[in-house]
Protein backbone atom coordinates (compact mmCIF):
# COMPACT_ATOMS: atom_id res chain seq x y z
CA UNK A 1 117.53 106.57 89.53
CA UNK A 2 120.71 105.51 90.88
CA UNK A 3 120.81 101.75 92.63
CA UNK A 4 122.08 103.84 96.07
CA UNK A 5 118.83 105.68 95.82
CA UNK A 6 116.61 102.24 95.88
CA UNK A 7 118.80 100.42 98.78
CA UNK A 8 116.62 101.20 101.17
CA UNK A 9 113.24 99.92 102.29
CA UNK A 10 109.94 101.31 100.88
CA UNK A 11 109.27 101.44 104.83
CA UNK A 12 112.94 103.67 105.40
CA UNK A 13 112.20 105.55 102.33
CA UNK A 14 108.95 106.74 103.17
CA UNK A 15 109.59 107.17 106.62
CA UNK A 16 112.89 109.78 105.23
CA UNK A 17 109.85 111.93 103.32
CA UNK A 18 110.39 110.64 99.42
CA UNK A 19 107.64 110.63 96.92
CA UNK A 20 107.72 107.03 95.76
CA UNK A 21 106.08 105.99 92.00
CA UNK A 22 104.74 102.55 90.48
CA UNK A 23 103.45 100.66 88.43
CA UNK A 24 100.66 98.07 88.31
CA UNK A 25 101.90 94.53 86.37
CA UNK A 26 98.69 93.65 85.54
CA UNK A 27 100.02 90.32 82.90
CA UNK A 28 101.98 89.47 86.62
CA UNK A 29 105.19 88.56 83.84
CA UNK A 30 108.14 88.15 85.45
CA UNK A 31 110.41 89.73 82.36
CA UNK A 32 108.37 92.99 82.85
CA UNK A 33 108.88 93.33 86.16
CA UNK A 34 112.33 92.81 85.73
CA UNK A 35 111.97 95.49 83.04
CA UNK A 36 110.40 98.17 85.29
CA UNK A 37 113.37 97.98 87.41
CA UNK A 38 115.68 98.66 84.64
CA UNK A 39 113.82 102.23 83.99
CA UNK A 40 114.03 103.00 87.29
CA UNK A 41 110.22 102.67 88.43
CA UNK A 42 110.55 102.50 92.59
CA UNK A 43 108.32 100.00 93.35
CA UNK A 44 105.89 97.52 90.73
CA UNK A 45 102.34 96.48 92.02
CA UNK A 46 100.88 92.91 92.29
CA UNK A 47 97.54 93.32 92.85
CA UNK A 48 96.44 89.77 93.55
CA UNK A 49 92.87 90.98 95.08
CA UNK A 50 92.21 91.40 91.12
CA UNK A 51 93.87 89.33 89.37
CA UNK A 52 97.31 87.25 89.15
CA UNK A 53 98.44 84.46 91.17
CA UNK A 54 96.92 83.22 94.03
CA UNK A 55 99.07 83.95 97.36
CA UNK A 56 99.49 80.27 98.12
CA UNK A 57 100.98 79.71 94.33
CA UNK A 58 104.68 79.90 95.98
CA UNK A 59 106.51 79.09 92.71
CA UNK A 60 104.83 81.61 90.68
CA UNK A 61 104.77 84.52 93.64
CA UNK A 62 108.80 83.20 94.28
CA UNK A 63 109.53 83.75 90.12
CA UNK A 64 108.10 87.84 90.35
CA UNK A 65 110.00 88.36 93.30
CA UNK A 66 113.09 86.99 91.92
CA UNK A 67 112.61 89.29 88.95
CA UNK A 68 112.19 92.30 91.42
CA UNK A 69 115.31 91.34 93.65
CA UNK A 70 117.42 91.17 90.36
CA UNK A 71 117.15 95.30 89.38
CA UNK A 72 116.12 96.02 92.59
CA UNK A 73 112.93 97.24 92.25
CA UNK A 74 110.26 96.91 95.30
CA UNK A 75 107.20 94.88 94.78
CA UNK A 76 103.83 96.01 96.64
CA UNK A 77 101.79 92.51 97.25
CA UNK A 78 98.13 93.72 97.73
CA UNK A 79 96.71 90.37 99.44
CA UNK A 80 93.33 89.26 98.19
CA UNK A 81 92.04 88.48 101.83
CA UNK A 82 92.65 89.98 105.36
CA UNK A 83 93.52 86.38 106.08
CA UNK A 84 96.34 86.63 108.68
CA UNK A 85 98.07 83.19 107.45
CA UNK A 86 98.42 84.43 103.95
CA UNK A 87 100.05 87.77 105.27
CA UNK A 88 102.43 84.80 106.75
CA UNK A 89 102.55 83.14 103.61
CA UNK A 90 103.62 85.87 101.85
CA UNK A 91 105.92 87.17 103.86
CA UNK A 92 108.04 83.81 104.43
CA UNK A 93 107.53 84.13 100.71
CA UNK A 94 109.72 87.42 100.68
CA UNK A 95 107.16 90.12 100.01
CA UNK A 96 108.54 92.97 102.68
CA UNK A 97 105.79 95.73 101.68
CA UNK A 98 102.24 94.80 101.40
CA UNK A 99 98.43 96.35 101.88
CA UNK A 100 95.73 94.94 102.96
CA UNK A 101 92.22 95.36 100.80
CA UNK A 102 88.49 96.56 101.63
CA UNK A 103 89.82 97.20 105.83
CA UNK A 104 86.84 98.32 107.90
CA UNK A 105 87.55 97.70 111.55
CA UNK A 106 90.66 98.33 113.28
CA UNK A 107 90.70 94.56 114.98
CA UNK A 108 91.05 93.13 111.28
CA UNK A 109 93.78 95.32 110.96
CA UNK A 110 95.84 95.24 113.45
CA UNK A 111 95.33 91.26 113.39
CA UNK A 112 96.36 91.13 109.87
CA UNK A 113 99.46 93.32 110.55
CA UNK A 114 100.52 91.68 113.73
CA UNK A 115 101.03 88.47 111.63
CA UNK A 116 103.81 90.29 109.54
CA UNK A 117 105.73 90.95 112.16
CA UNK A 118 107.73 88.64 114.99
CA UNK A 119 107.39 91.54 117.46
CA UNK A 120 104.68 93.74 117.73
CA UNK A 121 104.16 97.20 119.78
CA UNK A 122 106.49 95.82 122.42
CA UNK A 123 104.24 92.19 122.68
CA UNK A 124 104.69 88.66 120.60
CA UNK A 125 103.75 89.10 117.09
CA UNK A 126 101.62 86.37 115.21
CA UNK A 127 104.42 85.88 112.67
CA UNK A 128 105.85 81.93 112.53
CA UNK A 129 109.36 81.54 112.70
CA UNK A 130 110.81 79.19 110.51
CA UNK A 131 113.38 78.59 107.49
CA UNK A 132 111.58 79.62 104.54
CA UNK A 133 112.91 81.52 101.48
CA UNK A 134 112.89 84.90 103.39
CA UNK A 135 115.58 83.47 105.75
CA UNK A 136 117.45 82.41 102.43
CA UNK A 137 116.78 79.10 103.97
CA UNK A 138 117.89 79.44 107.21
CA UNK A 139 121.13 81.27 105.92
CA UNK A 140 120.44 84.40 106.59
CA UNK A 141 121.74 86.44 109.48
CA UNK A 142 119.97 88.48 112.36
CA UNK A 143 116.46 86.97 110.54
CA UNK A 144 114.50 88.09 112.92
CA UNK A 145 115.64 91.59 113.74
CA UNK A 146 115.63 92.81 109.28
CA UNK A 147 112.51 91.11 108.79
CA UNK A 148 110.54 92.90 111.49
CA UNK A 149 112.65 96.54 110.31
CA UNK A 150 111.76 95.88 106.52
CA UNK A 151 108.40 94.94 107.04
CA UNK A 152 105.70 97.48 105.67
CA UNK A 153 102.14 96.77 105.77
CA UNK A 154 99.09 99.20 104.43
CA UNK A 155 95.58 98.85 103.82
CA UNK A 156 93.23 100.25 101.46
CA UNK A 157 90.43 102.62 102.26
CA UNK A 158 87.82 101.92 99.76
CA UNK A 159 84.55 101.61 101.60
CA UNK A 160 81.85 103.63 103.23
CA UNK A 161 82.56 101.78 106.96
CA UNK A 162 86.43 101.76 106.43
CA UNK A 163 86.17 106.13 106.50
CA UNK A 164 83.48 105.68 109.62
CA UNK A 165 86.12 104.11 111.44
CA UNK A 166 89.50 105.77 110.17
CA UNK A 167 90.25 107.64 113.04
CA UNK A 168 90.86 104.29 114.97
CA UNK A 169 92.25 102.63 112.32
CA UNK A 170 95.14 105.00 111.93
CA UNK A 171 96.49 104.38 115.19
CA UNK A 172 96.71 101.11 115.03
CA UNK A 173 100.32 100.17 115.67
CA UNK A 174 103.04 99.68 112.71
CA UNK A 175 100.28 100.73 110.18
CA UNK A 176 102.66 101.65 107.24
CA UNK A 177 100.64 103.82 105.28
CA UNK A 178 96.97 104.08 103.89
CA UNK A 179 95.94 103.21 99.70
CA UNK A 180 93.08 105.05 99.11
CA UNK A 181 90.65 103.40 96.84
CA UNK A 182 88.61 106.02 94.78
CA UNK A 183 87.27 103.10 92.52
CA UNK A 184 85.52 100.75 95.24
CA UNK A 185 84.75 103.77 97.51
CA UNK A 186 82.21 105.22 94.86
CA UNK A 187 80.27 101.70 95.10
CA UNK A 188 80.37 102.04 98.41
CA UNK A 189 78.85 105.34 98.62
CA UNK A 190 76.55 104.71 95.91
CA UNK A 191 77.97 106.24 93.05
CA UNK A 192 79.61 103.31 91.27
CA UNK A 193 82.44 104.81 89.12
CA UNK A 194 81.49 108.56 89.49
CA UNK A 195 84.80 109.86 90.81
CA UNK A 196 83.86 113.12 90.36
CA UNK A 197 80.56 113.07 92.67
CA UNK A 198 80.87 115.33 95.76
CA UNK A 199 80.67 112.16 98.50
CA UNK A 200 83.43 110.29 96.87
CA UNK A 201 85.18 113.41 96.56
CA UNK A 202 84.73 114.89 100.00
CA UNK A 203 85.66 111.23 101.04
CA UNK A 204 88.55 110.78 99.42
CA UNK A 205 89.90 114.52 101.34
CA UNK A 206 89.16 113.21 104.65
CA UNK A 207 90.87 110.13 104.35
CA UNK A 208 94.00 112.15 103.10
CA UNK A 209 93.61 114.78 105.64
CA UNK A 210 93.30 112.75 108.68
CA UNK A 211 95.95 109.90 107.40
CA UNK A 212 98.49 113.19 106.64
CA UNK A 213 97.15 114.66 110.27
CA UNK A 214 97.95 110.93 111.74
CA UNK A 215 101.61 111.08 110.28
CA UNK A 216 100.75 107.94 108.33
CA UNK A 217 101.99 108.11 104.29
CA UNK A 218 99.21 108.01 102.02
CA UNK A 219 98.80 106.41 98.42
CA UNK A 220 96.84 106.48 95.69
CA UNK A 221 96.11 106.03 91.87
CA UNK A 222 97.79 108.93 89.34
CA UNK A 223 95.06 109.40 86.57
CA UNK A 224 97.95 111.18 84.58
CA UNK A 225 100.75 113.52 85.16
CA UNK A 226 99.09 116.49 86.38
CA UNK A 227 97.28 114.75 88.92
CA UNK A 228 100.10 112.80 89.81
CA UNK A 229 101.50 116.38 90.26
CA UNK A 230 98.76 117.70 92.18
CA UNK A 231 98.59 114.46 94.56
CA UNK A 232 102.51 114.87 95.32
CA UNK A 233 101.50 118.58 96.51
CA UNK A 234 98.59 117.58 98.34
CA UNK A 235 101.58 115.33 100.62
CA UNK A 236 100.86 112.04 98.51
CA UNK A 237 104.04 109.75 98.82
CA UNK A 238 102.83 106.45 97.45
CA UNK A 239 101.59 106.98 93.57
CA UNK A 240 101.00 104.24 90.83
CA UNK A 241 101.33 105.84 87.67
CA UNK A 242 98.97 103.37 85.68
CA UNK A 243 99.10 99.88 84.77
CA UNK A 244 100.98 97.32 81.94
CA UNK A 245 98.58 97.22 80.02
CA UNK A 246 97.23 100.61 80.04
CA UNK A 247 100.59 101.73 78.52
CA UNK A 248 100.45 99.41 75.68
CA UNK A 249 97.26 100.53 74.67
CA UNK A 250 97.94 104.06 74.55
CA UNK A 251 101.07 103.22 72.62
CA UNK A 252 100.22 100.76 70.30
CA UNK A 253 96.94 102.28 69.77
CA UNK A 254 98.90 105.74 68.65
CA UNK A 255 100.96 103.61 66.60
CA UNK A 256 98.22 102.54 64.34
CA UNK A 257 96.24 105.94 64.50
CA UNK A 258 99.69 107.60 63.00
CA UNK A 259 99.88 104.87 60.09
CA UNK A 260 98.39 106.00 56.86
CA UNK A 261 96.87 103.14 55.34
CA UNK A 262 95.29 102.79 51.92
């Protein structure tokens, strides 16, 4: 991928129709997310609902951006917490695209997503405005204006309540696009892990139906290429294609099945 093709925003670029692909940095190492930039990977997850660092660790949030910013690769922050002041954080932090985890009411939402911004839906957003690294410390120019235009904020739907009340959720304003989370959602119905059972399946459909009916991009997990196929036809634009660590094991681990020991 060309460095013309990744100059615009994951918000521009999904808004213009593209199918964009990730990667989960699950060691949250700065050198490999650096690395996934230089093969061309669109955007590199930081799941810190998980794992990583915590969203108030500035230095060690500020040294995977950096590493992002230098091949110009995307990073998607998922936040651990609907929290509105660490959406804030984050985003003084740098972070332009980010999702929200385990959403089930549409005032949560649209409370959390109203921080990111300095404007919202016409009215005062909840954002603070002040000279933090996202302003290049108070060097950059028309702050205000970029930050609001770059901004991209998601949620997951992973839970039973989130798909009761999806309808209202997907018109809430500026809602960038919608994760869906097969992993939690079978707890939540139930079936804990069974992807395959007909509720988290049928689930799963109607929150990619009525997301695709809302106009609002939808993502999800790739459990290999085919499906990563199939999920592109089904009008998937947001795909993570597996995880850090998940590629060294099926490497390495082919490495030492292919070695003939004595």
């Amino acid at each position: 991928m060309s460095s013309s093709d990744r100059s615009h925003t994951m918000r521009t670029r999904l808004a213009d129709g593209e199918v964009l692909l990730g990667v989960l940095d699950n060691v949250y190492d700065p050198s490999l997310v650096e690395f996934y930039g230089e093969l061309g990977v669109d955007f590199v997850w930081l799941d810190l609902e998980h794992a990583g660092p915590s969203p108030w660790d500035a230095p060690a949030l500020e040294a995977l951006l950096r590493a992002a910013e230098r091949t110009g690769i995307e990073p998607l922050v998922r936040l651990p917490t609907l929290d509105p002041s660490v959406v804030r954080k984050v985003r003084d932090a740098g972070v332009r695209s980010l999702f929200l985890p385990r959403v089930e009411s549409v005032e949560e939402v649209e409370h959390a997503i109203r921080a990111a911004y300095f404007e919202y839906d016409g009215e005062p957003g909840d954002r603070g405005l002040a000279s933090p690294r996202a302003r290049r410390w108070g060097l950059a120019d028309d702050y205000v204006r970029t930050q609001d235009e770059s901004a991209l904020v998601g949620v997951t739907i992973e839970t039973k309540e989130a798909v009761e009340n999806l309808d209202a959720i997907l018109h809430v304003p500026h809602l960038g696009f919608v994760f869906i989370g097969p992993l939690d959602l079978s707890v939540s119905l139930g079936h804990p892990n069974e992807l395959d059972h007909p509720d988290v399946v049928d689930a799963v459909e109607t929150i990619r139906q009525k997301a695709t009916d809302a106009g609002i991009p939808v993502g999800g997990l790739g459990f290999g290429t085919d499906d990563v196929n199939e999920k592109i036809e089904q009008g998937y634009q947001l795909l993570n294609l597996g995880s850090t660590t998940g590629a060294l094991q099926g490497v390495v681990s082919g490495w030492l099945d292919d070695v003939d020991r004595p």
